[in-house]
PDB file of N, CA and C in Angstrom:
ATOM      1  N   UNK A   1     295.752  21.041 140.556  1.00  0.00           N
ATOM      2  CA  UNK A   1     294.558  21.795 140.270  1.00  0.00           C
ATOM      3  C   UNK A   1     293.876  22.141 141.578  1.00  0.00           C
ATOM      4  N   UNK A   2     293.457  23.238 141.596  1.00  0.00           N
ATOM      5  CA  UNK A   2     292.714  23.933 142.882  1.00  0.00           C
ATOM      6  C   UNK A   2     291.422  23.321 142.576  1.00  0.00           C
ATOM      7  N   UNK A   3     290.845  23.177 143.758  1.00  0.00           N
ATOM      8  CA  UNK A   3     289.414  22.788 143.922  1.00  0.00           C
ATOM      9  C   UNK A   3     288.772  23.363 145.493  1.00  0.00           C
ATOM     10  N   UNK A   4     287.624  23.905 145.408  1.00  0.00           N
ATOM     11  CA  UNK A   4     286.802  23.961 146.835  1.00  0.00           C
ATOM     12  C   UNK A   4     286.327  22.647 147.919  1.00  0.00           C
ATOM     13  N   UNK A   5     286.369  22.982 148.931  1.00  0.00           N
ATOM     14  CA  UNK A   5     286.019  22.266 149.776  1.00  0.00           C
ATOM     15  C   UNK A   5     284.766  22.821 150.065  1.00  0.00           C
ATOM     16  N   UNK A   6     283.413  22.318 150.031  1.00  0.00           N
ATOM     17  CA  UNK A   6     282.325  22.049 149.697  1.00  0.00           C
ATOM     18  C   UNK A   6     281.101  21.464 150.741  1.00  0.00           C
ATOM     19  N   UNK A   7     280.873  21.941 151.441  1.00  0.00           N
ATOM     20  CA  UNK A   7     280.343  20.921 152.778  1.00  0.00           C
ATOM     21  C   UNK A   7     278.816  21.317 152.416  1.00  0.00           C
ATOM     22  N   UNK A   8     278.059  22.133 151.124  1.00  0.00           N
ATOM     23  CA  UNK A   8     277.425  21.844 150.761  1.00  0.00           C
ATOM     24  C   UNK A   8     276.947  21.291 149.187  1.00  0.00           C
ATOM     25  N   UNK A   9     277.959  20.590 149.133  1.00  0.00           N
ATOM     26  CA  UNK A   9     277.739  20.251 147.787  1.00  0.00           C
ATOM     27  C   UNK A   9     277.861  18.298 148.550  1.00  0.00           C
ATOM     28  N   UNK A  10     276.433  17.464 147.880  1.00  0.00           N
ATOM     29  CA  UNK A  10     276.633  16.349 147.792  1.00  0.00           C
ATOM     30  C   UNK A  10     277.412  15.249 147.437  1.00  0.00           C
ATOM     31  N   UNK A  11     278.407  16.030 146.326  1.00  0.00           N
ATOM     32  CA  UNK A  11     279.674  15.017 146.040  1.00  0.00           C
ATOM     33  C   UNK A  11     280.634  15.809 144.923  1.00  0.00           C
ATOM     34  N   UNK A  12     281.052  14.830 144.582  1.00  0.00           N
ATOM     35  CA  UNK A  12     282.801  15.657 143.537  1.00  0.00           C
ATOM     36  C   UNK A  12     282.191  16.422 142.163  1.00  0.00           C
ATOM     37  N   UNK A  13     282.340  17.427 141.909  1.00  0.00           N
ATOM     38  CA  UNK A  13     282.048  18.177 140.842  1.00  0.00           C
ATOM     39  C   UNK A  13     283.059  18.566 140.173  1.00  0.00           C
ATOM     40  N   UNK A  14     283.064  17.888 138.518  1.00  0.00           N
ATOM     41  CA  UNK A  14     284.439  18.469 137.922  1.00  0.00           C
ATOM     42  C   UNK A  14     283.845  19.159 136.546  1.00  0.00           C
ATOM     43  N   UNK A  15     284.327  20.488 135.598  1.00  0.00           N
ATOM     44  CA  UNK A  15     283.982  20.833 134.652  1.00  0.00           C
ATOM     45  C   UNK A  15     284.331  19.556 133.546  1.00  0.00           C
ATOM     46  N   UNK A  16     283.396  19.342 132.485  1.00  0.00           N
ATOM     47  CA  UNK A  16     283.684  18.829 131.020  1.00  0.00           C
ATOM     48  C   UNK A  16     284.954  18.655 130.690  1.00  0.00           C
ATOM     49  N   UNK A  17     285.987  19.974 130.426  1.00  0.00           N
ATOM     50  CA  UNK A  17     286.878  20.389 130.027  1.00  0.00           C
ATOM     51  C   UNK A  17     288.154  19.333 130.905  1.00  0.00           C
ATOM     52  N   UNK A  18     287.773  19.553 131.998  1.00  0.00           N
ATOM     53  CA  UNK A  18     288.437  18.604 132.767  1.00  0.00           C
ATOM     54  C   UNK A  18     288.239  16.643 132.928  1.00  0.00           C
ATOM     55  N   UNK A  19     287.348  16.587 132.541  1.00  0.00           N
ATOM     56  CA  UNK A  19     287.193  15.160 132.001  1.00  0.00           C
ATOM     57  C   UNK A  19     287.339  14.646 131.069  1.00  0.00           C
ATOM     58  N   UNK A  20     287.237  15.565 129.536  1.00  0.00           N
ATOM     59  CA  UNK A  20     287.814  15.340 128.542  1.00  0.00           C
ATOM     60  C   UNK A  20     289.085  15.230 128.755  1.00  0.00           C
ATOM     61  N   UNK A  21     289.885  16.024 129.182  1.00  0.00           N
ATOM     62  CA  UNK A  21     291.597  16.353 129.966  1.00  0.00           C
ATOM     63  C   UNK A  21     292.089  15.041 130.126  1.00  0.00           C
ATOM     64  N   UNK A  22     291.489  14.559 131.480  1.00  0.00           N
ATOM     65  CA  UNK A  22     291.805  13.406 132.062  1.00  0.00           C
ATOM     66  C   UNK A  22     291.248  12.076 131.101  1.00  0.00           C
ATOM     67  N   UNK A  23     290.688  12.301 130.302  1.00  0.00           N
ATOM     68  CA  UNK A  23     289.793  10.996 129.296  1.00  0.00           C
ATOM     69  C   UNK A  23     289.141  10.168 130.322  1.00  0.00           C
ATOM     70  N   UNK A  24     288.228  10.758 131.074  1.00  0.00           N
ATOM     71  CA  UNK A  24     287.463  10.115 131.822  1.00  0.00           C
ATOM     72  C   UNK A  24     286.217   9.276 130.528  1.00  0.00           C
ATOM     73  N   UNK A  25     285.427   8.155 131.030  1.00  0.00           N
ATOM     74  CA  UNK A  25     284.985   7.963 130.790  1.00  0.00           C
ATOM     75  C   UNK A  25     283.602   8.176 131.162  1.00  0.00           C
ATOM     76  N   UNK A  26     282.260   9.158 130.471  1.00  0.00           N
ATOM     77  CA  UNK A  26     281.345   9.502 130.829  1.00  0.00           C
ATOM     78  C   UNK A  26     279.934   8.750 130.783  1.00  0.00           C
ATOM     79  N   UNK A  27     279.289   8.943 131.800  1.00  0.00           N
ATOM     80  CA  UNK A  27     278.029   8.380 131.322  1.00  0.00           C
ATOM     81  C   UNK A  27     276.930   8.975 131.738  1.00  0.00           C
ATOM     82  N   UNK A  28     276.144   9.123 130.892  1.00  0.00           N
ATOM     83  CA  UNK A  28     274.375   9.810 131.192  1.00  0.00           C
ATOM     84  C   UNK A  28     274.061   9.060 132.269  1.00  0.00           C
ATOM     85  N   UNK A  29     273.479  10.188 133.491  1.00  0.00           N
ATOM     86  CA  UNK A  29     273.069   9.894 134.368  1.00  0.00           C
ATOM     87  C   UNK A  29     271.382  10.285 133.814  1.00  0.00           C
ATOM     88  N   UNK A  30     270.319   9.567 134.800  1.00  0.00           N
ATOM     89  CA  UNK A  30     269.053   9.192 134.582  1.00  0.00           C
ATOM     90  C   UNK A  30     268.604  10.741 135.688  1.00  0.00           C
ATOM     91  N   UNK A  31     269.578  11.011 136.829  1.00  0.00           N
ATOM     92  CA  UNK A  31     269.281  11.864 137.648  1.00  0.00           C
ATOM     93  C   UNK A  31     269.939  13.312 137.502  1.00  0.00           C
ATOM     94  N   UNK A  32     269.270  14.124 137.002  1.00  0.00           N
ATOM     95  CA  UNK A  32     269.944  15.434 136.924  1.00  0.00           C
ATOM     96  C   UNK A  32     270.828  15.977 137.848  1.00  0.00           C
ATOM     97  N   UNK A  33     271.603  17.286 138.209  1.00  0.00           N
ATOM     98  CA  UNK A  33     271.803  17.889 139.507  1.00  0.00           C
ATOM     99  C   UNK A  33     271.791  18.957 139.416  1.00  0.00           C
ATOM    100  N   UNK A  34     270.931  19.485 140.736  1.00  0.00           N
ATOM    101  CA  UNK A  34     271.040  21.064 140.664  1.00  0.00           C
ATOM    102  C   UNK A  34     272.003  21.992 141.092  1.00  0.00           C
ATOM    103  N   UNK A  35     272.455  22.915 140.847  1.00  0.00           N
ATOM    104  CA  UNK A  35     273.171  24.019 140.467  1.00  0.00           C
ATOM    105  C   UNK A  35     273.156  24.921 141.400  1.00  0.00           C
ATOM    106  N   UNK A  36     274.137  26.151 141.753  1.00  0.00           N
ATOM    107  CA  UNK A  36     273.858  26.983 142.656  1.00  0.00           C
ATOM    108  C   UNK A  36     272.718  27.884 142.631  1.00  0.00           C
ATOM    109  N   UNK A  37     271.987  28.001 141.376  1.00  0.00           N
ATOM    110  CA  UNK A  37     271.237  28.699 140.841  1.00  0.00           C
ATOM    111  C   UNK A  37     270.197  28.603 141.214  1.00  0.00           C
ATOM    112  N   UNK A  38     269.840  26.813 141.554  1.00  0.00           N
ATOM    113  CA  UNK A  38     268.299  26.328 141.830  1.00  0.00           C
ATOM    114  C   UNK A  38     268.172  25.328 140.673  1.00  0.00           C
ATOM    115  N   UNK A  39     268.588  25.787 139.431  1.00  0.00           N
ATOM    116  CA  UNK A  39     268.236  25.000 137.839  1.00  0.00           C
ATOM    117  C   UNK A  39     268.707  23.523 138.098  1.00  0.00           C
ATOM    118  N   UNK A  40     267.955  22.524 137.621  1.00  0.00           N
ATOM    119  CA  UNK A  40     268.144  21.292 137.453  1.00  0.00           C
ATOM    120  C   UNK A  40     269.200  21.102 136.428  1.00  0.00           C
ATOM    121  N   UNK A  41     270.356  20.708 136.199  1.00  0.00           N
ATOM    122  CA  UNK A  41     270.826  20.552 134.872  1.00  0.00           C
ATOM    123  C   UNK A  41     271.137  18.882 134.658  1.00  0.00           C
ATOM    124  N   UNK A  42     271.374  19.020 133.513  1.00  0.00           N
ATOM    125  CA  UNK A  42     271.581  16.840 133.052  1.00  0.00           C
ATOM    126  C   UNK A  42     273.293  17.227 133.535  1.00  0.00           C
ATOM    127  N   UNK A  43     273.726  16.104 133.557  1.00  0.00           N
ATOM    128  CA  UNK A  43     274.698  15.207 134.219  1.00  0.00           C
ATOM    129  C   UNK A  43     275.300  13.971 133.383  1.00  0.00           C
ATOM    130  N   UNK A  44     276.689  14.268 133.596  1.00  0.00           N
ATOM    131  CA  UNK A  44     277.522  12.791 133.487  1.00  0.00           C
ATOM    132  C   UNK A  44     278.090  12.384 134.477  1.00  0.00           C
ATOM    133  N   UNK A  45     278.358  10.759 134.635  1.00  0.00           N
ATOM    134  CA  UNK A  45     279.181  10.495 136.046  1.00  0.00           C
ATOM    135  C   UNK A  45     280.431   9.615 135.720  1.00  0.00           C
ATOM    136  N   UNK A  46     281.361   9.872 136.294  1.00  0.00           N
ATOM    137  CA  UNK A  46     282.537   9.306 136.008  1.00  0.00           C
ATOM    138  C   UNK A  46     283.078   8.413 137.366  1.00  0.00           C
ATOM    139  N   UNK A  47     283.795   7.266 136.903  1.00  0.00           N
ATOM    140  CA  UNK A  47     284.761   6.806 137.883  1.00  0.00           C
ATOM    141  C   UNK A  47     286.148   8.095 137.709  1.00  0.00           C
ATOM    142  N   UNK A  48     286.704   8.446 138.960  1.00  0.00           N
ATOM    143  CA  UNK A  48     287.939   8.962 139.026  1.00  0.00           C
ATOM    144  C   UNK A  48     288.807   8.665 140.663  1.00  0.00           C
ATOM    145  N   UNK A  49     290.211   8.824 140.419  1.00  0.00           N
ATOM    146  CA  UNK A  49     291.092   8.824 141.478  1.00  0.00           C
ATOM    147  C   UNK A  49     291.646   9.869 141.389  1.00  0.00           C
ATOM    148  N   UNK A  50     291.648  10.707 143.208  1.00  0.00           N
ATOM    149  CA  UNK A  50     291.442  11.577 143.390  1.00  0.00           C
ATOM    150  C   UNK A  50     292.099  11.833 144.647  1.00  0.00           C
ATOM    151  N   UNK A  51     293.349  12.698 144.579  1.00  0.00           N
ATOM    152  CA  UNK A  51     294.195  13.003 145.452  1.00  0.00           C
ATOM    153  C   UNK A  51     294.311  14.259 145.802  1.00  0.00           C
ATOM    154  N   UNK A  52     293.721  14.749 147.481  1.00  0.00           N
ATOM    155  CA  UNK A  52     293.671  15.834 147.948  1.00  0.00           C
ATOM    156  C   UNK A  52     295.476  16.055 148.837  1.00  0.00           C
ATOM    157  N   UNK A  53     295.321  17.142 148.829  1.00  0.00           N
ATOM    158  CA  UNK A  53     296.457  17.750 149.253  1.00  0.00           C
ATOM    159  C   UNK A  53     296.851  19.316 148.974  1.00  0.00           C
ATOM    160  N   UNK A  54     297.940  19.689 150.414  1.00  0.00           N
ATOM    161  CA  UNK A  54     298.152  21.107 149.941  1.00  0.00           C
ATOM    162  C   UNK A  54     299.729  21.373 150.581  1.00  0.00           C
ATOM    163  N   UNK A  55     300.596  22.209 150.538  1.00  0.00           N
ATOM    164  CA  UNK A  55     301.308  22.527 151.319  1.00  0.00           C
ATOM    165  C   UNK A  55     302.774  21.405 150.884  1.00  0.00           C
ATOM    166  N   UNK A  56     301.998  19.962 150.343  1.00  0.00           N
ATOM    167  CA  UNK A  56     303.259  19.029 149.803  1.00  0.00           C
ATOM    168  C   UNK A  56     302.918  17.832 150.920  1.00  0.00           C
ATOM    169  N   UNK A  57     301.611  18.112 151.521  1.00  0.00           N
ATOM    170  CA  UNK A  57     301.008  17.141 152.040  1.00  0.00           C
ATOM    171  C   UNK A  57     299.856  16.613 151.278  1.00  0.00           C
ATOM    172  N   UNK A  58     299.500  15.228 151.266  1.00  0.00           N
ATOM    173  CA  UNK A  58     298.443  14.472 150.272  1.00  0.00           C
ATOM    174  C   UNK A  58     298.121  13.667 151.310  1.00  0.00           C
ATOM    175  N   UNK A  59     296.957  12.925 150.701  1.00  0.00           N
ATOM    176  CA  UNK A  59     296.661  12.140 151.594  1.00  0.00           C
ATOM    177  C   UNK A  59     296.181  10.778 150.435  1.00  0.00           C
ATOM    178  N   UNK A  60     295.699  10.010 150.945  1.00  0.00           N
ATOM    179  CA  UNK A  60     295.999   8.428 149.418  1.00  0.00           C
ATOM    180  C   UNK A  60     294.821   8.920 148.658  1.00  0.00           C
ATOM    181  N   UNK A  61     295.080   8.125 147.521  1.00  0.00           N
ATOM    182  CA  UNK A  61     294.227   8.360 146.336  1.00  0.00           C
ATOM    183  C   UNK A  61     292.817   7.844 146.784  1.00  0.00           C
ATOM    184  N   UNK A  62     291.944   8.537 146.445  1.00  0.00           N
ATOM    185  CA  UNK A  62     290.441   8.281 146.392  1.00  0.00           C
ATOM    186  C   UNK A  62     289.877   7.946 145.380  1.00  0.00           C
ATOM    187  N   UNK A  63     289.104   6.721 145.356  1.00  0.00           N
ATOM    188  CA  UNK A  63     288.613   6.317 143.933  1.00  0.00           C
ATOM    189  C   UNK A  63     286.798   6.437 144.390  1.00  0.00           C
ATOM    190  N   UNK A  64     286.580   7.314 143.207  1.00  0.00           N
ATOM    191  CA  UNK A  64     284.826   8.277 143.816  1.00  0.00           C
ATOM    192  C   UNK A  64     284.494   8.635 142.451  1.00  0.00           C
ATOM    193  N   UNK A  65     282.997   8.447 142.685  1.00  0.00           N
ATOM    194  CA  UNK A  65     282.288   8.672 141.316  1.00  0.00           C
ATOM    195  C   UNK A  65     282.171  10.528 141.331  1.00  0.00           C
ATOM    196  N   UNK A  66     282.421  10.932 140.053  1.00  0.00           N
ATOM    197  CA  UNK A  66     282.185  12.630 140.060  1.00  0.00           C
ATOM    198  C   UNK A  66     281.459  12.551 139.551  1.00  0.00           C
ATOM    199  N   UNK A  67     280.825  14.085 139.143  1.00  0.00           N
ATOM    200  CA  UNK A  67     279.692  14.592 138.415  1.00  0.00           C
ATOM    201  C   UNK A  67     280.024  15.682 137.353  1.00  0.00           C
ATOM    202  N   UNK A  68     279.981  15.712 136.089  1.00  0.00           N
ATOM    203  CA  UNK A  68     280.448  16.328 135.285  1.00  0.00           C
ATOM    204  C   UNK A  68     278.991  16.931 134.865  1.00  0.00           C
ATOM    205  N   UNK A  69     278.851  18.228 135.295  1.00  0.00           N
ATOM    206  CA  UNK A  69     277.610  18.801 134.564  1.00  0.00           C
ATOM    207  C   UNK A  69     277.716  18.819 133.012  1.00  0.00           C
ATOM    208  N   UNK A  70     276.519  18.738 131.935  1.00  0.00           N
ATOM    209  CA  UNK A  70     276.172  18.671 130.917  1.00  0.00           C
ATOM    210  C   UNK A  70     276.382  20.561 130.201  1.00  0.00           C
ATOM    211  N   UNK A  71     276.419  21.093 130.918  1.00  0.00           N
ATOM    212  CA  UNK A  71     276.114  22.531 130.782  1.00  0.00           C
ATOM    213  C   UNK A  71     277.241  23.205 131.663  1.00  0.00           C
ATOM    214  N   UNK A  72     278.162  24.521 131.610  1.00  0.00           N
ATOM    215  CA  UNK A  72     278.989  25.592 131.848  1.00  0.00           C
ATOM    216  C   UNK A  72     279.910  24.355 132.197  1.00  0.00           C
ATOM    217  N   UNK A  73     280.664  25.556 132.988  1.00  0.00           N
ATOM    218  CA  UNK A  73     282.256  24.612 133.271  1.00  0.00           C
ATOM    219  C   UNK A  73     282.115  25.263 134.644  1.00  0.00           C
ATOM    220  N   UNK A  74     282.162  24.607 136.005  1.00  0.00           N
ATOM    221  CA  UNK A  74     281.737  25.128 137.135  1.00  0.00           C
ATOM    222  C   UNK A  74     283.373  24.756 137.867  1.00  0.00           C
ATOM    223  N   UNK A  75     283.884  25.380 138.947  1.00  0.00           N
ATOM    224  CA  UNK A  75     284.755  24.777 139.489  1.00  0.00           C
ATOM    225  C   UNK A  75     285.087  23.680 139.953  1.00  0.00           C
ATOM    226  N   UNK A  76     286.022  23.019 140.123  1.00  0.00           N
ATOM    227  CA  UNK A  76     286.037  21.734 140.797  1.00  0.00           C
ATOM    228  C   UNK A  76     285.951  21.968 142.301  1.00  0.00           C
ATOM    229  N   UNK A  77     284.362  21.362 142.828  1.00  0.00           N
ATOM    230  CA  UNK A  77     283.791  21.319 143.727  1.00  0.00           C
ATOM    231  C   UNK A  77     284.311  19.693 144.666  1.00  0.00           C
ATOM    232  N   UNK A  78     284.747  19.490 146.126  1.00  0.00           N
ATOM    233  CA  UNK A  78     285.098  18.316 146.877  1.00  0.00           C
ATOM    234  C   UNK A  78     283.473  18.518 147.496  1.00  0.00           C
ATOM    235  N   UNK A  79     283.045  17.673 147.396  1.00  0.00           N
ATOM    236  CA  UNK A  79     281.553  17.287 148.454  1.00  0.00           C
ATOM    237  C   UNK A  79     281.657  16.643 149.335  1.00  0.00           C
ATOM    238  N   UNK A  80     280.559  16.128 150.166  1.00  0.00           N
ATOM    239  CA  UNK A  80     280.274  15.324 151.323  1.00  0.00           C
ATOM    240  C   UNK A  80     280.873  14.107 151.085  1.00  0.00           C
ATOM    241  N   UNK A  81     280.573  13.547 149.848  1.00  0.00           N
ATOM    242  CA  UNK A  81     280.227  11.953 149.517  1.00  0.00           C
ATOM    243  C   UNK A  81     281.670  11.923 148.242  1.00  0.00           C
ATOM    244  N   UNK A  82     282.471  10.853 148.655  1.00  0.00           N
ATOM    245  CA  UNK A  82     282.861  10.020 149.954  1.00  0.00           C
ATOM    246  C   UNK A  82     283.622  11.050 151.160  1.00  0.00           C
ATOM    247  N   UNK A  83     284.231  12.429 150.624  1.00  0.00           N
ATOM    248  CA  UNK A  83     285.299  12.789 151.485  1.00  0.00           C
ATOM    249  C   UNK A  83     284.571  12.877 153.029  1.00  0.00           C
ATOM    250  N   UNK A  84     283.446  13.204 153.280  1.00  0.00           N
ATOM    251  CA  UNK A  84     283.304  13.214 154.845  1.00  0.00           C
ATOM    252  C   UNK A  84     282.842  12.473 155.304  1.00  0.00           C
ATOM    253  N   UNK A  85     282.660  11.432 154.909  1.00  0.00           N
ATOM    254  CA  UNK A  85     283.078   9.993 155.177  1.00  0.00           C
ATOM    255  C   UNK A  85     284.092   8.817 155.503  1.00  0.00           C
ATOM    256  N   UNK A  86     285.026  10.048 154.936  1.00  0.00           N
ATOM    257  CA  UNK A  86     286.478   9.186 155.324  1.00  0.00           C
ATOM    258  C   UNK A  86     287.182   9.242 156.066  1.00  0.00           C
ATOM    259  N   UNK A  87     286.696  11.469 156.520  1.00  0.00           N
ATOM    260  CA  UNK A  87     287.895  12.225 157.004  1.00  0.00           C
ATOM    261  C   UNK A  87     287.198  12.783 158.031  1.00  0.00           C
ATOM    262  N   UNK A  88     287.705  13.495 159.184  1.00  0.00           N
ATOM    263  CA  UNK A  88     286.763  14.251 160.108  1.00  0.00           C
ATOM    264  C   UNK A  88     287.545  15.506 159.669  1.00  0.00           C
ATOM    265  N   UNK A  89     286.328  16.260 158.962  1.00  0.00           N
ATOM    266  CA  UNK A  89     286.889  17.542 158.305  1.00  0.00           C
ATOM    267  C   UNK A  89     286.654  18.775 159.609  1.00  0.00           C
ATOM    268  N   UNK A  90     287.120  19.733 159.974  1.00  0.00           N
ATOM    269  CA  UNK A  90     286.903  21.077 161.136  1.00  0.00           C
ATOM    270  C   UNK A  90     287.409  22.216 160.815  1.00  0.00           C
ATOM    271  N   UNK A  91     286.417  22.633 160.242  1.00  0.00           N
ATOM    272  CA  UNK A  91     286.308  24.071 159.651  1.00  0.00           C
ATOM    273  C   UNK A  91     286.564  25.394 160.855  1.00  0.00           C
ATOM    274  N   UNK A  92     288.413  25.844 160.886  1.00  0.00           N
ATOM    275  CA  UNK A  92     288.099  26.718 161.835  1.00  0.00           C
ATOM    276  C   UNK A  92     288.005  28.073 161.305  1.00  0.00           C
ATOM    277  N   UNK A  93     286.759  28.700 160.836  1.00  0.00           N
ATOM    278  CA  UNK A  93     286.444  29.438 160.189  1.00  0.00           C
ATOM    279  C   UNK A  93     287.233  31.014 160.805  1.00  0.00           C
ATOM    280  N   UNK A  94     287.451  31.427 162.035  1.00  0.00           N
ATOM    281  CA  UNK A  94     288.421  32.514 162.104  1.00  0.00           C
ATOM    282  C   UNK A  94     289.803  32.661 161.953  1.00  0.00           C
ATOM    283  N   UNK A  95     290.096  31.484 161.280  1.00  0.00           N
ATOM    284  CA  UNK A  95     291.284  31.370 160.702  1.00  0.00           C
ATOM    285  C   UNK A  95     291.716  31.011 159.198  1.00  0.00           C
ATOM    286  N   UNK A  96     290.018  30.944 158.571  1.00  0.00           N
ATOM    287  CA  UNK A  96     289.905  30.638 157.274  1.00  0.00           C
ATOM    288  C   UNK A  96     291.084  29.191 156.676  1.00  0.00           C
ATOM    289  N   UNK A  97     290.774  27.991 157.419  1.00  0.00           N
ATOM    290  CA  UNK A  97     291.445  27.121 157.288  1.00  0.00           C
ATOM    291  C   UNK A  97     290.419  26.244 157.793  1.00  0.00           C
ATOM    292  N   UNK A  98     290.732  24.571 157.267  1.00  0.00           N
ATOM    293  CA  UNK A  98     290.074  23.146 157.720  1.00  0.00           C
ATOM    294  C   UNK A  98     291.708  22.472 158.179  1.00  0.00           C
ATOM    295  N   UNK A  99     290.827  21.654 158.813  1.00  0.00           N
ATOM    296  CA  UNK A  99     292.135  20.308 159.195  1.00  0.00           C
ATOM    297  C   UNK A  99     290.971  19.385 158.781  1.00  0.00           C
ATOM    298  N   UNK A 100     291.987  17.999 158.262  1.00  0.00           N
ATOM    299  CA  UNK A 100     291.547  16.946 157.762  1.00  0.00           C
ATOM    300  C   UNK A 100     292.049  15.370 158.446  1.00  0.00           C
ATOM    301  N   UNK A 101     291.403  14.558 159.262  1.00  0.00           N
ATOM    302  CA  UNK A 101     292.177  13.642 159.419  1.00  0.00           C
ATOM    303  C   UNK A 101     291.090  12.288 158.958  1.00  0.00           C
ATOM    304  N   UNK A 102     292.208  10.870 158.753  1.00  0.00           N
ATOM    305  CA  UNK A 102     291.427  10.188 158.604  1.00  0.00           C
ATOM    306  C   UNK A 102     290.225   9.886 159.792  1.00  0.00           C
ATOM    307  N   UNK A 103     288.705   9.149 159.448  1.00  0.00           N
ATOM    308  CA  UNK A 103     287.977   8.896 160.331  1.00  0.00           C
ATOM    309  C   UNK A 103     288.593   7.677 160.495  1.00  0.00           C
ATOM    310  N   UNK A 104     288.765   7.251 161.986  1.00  0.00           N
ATOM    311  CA  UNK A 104     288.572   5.715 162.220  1.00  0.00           C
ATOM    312  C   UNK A 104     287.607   5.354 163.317  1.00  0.00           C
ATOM    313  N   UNK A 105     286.769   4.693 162.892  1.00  0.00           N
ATOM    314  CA  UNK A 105     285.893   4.151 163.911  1.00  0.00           C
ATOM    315  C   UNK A 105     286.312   3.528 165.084  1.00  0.00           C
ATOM    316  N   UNK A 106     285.811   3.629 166.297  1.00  0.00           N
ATOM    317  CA  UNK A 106     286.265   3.412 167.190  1.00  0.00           C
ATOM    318  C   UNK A 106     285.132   2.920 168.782  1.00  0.00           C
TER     319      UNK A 106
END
């Protein structure tokens, strides 16, 4: 499944349709999230594992809470939280491409 890479979106965004799919297990969040729109909408949050990759390259499974909006079916959005945290992402934008490597502290 295609998904965006997201460097303004706060964390993993998956449509309904797609959590029903996977039989995620949902739960009412207390904190709404807003939308590209501006609109506040309600929210579910899921545990999921979550494997990026392209080309027949992956990188290990990520286990990260998503956000399943309550309302439309929006694309599957990658956010900040955990991925740029893990990875040093570099957007070389005149080539319309990122590289991804793990972060290791150092």
């Amino acid at each position: 499944m295609d998904g965006l890479l997201d460097s303004g979106s706060d964390g993993i965004v998956i449509p309904r349709s797609l959590a029903d799919y996977l039989g995620l297990k949902l739960e009412p969040s207390s904190r709404p999230m807003r939308v590209a729109n501006g609109r506040d909408v309600q929210r579910y949050t899921a545990k999921a594992s979550i494997t990026l990759g392209r080309g027949g390259r992956c990188c290990d499974p990520i286990d990260a809470e998503v956000s399943i909006p309550a309302e439309g079916e929006p694309p599957v959005l990658i956010g900040r939280e955990p991925i740029f945290r893990l990875y040093v992402i570099t957007f070389v934008e005149a080539e319309k491409r990122f590289e991804m490597r793990p972060y290791r502290a150092g």
